[in-house]
PDB file of N, CA and C in Angstrom:
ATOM      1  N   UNK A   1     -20.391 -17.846  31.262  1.00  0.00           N
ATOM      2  CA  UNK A   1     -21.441 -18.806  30.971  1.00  0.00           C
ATOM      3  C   UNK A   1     -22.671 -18.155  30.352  1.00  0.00           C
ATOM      4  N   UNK A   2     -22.734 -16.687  30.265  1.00  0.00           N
ATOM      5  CA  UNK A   2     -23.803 -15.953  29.656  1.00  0.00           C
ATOM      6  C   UNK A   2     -24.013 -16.208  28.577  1.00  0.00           C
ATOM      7  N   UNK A   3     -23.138 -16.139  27.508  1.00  0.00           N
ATOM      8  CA  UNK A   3     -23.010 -16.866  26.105  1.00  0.00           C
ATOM      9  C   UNK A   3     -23.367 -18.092  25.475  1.00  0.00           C
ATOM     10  N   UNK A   4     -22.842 -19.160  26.747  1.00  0.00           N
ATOM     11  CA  UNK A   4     -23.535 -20.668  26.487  1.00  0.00           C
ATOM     12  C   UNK A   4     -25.543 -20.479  26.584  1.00  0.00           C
ATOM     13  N   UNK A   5     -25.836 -19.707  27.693  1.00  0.00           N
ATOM     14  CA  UNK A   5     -27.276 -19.671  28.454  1.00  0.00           C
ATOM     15  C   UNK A   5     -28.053 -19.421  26.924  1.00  0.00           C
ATOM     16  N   UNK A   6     -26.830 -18.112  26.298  1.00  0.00           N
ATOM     17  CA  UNK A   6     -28.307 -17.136  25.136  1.00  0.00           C
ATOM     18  C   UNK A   6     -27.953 -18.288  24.234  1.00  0.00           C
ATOM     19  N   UNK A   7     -27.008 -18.665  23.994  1.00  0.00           N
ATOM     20  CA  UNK A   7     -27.015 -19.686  23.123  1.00  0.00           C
ATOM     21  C   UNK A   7     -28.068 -21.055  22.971  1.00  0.00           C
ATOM     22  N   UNK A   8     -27.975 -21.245  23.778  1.00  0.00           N
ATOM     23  CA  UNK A   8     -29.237 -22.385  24.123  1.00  0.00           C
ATOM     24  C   UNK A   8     -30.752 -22.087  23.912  1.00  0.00           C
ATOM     25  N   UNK A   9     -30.787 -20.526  24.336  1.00  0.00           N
ATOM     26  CA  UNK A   9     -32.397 -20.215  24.573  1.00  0.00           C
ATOM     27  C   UNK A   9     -32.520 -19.579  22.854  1.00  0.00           C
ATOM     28  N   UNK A  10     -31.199 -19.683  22.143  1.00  0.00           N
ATOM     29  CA  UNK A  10     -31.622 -19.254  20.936  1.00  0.00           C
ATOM     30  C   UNK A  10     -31.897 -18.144  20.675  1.00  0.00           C
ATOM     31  N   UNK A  11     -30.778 -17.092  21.817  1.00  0.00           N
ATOM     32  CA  UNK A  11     -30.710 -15.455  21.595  1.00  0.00           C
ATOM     33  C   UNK A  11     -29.430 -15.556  20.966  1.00  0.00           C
ATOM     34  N   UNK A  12     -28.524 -16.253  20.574  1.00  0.00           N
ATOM     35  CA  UNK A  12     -27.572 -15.704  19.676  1.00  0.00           C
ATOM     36  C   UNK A  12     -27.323 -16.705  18.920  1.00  0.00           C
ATOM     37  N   UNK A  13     -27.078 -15.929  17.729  1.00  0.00           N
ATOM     38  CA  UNK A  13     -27.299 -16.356  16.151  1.00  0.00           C
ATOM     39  C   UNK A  13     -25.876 -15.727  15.338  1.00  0.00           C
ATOM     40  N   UNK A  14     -24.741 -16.524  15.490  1.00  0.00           N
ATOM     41  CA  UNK A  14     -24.127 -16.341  15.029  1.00  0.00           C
ATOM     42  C   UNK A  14     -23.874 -16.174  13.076  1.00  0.00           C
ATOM     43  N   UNK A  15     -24.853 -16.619  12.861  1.00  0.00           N
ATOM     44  CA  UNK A  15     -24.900 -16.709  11.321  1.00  0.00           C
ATOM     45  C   UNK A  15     -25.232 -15.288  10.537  1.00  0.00           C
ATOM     46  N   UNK A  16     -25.944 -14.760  11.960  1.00  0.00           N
ATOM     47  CA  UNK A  16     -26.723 -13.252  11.306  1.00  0.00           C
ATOM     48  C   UNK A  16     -25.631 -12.321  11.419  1.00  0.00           C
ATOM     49  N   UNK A  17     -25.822 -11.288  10.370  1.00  0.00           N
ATOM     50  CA  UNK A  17     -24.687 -10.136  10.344  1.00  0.00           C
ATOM     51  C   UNK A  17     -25.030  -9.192   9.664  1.00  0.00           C
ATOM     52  N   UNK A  18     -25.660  -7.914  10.706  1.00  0.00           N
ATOM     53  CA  UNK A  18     -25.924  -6.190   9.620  1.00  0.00           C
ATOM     54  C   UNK A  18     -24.828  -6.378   8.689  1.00  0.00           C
ATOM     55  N   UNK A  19     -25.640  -5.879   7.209  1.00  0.00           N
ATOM     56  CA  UNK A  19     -25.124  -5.138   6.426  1.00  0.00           C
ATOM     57  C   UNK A  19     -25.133  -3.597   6.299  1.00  0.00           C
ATOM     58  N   UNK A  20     -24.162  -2.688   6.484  1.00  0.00           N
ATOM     59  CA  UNK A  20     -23.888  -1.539   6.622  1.00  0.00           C
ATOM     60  C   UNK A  20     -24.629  -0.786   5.175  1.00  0.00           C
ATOM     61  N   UNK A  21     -24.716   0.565   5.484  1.00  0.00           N
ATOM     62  CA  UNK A  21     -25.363   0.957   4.255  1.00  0.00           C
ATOM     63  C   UNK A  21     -24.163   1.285   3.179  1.00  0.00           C
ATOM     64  N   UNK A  22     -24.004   1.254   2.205  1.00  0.00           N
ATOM     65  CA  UNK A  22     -22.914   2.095   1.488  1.00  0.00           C
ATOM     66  C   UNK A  22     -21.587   1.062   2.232  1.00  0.00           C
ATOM     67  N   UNK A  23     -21.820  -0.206   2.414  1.00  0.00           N
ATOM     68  CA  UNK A  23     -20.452  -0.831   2.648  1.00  0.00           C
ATOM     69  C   UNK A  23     -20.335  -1.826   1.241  1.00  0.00           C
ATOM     70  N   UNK A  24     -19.341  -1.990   0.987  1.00  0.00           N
ATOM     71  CA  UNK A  24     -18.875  -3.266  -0.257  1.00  0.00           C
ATOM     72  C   UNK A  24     -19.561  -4.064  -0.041  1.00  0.00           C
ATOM     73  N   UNK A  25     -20.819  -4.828   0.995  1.00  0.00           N
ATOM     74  CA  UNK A  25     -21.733  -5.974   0.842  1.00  0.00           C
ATOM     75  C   UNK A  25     -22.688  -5.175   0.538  1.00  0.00           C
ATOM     76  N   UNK A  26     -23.275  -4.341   0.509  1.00  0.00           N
ATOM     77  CA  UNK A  26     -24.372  -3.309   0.337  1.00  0.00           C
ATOM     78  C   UNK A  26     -24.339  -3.622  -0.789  1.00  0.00           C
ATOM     79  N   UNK A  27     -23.439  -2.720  -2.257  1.00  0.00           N
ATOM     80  CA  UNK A  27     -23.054  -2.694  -2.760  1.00  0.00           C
ATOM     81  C   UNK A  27     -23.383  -3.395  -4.062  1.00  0.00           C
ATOM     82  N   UNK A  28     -22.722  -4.768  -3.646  1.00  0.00           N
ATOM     83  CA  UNK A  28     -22.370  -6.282  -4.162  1.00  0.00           C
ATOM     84  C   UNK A  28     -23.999  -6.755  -4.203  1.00  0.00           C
ATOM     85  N   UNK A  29     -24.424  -6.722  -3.277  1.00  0.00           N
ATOM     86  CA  UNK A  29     -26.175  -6.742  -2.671  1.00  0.00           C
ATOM     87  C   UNK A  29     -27.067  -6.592  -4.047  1.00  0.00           C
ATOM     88  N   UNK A  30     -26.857  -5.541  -3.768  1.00  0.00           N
ATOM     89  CA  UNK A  30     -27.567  -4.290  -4.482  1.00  0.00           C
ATOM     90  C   UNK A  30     -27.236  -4.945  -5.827  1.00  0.00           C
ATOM     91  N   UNK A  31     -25.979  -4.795  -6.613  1.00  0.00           N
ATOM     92  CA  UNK A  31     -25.722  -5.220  -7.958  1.00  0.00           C
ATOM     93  C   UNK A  31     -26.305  -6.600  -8.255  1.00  0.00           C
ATOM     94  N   UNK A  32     -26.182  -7.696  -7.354  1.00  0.00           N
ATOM     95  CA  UNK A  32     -27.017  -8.674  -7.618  1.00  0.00           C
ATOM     96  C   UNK A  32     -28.431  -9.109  -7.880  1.00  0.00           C
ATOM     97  N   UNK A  33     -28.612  -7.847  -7.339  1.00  0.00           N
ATOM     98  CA  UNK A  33     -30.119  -8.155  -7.186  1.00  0.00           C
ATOM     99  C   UNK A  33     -30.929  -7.460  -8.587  1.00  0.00           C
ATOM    100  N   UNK A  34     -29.860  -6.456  -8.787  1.00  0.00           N
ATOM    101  CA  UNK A  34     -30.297  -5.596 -10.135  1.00  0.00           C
ATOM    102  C   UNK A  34     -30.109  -6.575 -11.338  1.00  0.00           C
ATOM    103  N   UNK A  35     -28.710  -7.005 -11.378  1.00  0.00           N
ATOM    104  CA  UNK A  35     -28.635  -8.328 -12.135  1.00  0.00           C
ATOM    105  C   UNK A  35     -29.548  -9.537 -12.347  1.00  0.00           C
ATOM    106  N   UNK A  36     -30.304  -9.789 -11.169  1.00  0.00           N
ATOM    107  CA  UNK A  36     -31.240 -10.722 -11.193  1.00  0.00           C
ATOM    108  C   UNK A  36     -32.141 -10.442 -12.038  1.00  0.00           C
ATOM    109  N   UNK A  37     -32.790  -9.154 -11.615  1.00  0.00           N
ATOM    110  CA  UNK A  37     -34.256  -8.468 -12.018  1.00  0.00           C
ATOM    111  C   UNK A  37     -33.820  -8.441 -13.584  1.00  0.00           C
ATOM    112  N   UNK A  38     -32.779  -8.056 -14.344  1.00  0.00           N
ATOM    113  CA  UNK A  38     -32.111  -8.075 -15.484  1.00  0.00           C
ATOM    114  C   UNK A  38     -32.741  -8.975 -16.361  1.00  0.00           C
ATOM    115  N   UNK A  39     -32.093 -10.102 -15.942  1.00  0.00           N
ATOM    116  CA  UNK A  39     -31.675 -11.325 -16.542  1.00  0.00           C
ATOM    117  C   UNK A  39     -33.243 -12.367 -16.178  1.00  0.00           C
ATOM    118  N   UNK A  40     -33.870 -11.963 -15.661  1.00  0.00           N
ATOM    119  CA  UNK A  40     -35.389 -12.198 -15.333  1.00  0.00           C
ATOM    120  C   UNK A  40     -36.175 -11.753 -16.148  1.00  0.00           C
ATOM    121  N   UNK A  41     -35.631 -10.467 -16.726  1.00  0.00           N
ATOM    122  CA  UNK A  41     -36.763  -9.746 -17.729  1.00  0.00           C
ATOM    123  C   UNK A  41     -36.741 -10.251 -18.931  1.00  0.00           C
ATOM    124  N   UNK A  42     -35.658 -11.191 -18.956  1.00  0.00           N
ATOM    125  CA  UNK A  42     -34.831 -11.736 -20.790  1.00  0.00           C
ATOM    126  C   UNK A  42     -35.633 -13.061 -20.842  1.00  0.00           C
ATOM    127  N   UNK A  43     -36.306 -14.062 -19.556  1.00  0.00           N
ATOM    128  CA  UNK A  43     -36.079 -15.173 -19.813  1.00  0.00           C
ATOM    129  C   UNK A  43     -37.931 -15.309 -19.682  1.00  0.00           C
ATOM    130  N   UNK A  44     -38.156 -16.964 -20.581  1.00  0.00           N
ATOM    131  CA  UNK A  44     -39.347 -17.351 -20.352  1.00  0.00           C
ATOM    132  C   UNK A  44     -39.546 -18.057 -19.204  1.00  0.00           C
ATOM    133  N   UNK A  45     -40.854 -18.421 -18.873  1.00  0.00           N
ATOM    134  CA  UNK A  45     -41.427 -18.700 -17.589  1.00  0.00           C
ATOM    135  C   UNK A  45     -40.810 -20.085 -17.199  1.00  0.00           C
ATOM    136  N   UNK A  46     -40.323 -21.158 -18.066  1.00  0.00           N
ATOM    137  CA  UNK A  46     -39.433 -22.095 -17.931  1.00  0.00           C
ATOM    138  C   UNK A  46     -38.443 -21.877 -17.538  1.00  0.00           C
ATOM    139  N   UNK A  47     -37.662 -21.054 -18.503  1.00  0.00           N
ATOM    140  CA  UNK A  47     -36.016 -20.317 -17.701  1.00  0.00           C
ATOM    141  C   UNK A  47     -35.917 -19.742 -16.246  1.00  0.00           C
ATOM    142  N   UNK A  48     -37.131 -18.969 -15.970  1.00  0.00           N
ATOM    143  CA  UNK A  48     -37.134 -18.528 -15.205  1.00  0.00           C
ATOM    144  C   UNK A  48     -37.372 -19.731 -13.535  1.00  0.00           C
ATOM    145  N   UNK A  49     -37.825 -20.964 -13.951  1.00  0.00           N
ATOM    146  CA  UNK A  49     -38.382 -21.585 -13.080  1.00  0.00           C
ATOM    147  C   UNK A  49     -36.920 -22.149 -12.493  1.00  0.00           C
ATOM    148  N   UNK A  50     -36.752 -22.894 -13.853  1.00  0.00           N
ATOM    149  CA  UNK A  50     -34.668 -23.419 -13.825  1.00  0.00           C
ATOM    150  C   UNK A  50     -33.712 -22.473 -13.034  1.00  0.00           C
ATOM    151  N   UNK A  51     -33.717 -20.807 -13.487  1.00  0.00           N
ATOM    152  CA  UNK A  51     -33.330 -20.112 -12.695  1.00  0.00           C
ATOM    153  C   UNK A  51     -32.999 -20.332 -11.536  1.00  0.00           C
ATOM    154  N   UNK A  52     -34.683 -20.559 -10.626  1.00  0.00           N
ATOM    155  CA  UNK A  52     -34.995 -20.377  -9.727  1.00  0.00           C
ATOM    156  C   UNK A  52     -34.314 -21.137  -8.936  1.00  0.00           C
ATOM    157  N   UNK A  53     -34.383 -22.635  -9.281  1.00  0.00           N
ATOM    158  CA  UNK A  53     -34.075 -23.670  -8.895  1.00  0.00           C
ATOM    159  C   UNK A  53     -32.133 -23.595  -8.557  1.00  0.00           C
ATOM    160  N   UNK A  54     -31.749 -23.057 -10.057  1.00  0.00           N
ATOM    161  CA  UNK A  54     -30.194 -23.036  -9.498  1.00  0.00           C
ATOM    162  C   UNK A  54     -29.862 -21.879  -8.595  1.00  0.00           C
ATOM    163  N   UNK A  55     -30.671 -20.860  -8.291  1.00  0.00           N
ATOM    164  CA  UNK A  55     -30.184 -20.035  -7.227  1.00  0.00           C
ATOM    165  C   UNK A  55     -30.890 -20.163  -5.842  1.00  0.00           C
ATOM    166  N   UNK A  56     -31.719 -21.003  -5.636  1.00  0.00           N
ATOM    167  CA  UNK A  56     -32.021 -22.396  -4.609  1.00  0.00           C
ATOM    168  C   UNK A  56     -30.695 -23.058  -4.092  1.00  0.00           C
ATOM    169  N   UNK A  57     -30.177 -23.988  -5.134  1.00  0.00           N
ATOM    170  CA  UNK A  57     -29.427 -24.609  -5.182  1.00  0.00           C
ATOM    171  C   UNK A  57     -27.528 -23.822  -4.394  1.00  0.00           C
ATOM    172  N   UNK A  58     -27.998 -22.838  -4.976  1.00  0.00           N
ATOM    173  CA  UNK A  58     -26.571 -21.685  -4.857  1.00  0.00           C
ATOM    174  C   UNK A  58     -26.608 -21.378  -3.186  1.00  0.00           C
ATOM    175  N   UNK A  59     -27.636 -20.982  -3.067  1.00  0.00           N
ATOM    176  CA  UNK A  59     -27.879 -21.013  -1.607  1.00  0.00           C
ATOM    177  C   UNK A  59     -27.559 -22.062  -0.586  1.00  0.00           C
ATOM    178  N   UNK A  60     -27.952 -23.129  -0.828  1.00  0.00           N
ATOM    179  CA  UNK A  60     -28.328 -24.658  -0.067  1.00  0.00           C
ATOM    180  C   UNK A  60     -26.504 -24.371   0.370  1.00  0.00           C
ATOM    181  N   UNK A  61     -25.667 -24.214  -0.503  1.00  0.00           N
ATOM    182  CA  UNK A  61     -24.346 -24.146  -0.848  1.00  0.00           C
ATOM    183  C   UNK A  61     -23.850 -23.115  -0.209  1.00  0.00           C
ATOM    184  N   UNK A  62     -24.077 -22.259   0.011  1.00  0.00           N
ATOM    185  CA  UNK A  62     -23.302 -21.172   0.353  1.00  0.00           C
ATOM    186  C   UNK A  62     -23.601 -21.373   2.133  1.00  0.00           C
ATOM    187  N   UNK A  63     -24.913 -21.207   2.206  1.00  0.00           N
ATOM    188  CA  UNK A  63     -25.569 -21.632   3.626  1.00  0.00           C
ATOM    189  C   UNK A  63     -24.532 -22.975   4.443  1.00  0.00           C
ATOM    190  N   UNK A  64     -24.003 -24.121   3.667  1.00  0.00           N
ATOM    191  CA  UNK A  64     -23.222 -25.273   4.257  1.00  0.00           C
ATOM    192  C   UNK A  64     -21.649 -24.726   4.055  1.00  0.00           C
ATOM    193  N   UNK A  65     -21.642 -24.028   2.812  1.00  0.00           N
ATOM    194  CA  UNK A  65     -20.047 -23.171   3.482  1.00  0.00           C
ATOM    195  C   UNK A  65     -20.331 -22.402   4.470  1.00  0.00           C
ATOM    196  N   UNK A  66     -20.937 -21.632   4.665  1.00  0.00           N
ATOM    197  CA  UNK A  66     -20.702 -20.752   6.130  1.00  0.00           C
ATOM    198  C   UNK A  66     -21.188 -21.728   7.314  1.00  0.00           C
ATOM    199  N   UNK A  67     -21.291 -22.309   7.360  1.00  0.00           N
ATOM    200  CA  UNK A  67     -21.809 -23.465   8.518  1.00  0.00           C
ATOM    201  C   UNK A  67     -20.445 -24.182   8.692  1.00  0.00           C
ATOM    202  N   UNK A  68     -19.783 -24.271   7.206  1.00  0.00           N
ATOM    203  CA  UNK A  68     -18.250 -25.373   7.636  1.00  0.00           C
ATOM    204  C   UNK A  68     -17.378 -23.982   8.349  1.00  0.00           C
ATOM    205  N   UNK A  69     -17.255 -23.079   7.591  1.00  0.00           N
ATOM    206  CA  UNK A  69     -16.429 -21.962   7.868  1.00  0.00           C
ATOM    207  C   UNK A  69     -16.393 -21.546   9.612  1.00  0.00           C
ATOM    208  N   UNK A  70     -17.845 -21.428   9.787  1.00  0.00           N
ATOM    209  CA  UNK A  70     -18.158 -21.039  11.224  1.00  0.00           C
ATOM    210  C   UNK A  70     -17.710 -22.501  12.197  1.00  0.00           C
ATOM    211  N   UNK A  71     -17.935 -23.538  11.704  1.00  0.00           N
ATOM    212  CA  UNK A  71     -17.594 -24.796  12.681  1.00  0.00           C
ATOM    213  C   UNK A  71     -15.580 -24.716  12.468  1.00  0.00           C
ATOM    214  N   UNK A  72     -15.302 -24.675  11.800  1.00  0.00           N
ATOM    215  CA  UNK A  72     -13.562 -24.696  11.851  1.00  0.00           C
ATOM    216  C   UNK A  72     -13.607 -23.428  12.154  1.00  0.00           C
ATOM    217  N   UNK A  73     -13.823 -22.270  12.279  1.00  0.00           N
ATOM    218  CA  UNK A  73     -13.031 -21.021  12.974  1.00  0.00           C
ATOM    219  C   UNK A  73     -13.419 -21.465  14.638  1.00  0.00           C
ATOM    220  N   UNK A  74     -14.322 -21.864  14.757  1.00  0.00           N
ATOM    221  CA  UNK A  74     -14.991 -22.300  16.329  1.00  0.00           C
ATOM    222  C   UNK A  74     -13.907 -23.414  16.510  1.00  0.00           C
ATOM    223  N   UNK A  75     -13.147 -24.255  15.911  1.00  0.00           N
ATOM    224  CA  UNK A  75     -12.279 -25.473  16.180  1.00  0.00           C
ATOM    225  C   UNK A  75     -11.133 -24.875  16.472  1.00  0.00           C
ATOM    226  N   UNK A  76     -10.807 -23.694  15.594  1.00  0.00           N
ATOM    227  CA  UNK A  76      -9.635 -23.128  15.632  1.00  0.00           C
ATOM    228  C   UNK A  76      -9.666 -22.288  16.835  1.00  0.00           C
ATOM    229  N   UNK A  77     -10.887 -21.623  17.475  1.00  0.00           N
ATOM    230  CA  UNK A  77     -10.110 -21.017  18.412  1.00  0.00           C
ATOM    231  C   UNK A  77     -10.577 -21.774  19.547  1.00  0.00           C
ATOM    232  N   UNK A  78     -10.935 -22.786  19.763  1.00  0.00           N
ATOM    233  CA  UNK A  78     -10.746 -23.909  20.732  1.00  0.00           C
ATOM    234  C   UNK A  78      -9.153 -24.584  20.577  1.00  0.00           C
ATOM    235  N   UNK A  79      -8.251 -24.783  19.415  1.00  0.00           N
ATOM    236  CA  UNK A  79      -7.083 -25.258  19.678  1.00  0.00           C
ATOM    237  C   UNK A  79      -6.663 -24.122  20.533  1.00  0.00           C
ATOM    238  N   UNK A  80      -6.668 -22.598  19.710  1.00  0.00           N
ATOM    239  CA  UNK A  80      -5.884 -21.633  20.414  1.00  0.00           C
ATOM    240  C   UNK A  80      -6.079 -21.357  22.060  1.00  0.00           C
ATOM    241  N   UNK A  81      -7.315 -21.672  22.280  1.00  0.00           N
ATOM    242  CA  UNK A  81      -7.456 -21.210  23.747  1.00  0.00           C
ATOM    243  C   UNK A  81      -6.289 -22.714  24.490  1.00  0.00           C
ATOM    244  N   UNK A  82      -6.711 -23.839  23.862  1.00  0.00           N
ATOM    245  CA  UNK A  82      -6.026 -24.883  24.796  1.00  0.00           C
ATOM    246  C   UNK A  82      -4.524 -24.764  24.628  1.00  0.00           C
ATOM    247  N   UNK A  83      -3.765 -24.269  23.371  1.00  0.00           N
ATOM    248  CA  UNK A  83      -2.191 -23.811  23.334  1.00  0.00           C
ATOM    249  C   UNK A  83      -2.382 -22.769  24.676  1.00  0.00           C
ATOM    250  N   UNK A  84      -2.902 -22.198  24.403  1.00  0.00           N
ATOM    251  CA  UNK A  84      -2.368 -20.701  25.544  1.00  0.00           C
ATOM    252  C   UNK A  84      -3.182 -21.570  26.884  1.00  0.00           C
ATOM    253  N   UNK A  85      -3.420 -22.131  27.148  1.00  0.00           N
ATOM    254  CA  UNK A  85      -3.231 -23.063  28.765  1.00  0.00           C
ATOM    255  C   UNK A  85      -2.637 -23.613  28.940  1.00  0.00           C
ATOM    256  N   UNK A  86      -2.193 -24.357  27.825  1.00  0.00           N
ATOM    257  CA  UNK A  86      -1.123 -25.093  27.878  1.00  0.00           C
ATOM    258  C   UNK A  86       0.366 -23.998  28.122  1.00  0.00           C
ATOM    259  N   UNK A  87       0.331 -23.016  27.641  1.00  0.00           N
ATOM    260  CA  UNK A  87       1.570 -22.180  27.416  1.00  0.00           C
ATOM    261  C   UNK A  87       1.574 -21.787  28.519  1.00  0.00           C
ATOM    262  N   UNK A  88       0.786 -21.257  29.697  1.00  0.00           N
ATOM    263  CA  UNK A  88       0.661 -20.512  31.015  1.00  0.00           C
ATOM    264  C   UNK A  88       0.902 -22.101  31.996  1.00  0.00           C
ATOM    265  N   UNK A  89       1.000 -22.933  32.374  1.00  0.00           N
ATOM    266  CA  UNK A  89       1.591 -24.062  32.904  1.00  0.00           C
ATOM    267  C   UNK A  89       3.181 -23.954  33.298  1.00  0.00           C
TER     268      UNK A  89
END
């Protein structure tokens, strides 16, 4: 029940996750962000606003996939726990 308690008081945050230094999200990180700064230096203050807006937008998106992702892996291992009670019967 320790898990439900921090959960509630809003000590665990399943959404959050270190990125390692020198791991393939590091990496990927890193290249994006260089890419950004890039492609920022090319554009006018309009482009840049539009930009802004679709990588707003990219977010809003990615943020509600990992929210679906995290709610069905949480469904999925609620079936699995109730098969394996069911299986020990």
């Amino acid at each position: 029940m320790d898990t439900i308690r921090e959960l509630y008081y809003g000590n665990v945050h399943p959404f959050e996750r270190d990125i390692k230094k020198d791991s393939e999200s590091d990496r990927l990180a890193k290249l994006v962000l260089r890419h950004d700064a890039a492609l920022k230096a090319t554009m006018n203050e309009n482009e840049q606003e539009l930009f802004g807006k679709f990588k707003d937008a990219v977010t809003e998106l990615n943020c509600l996939n990992e929210c679906e992702g995290f709610i069905n892996g949480f469904r999925l291992g609620v079936r699995l726990m109730v098969e394996a009670l069911h299986t020990v019967e």
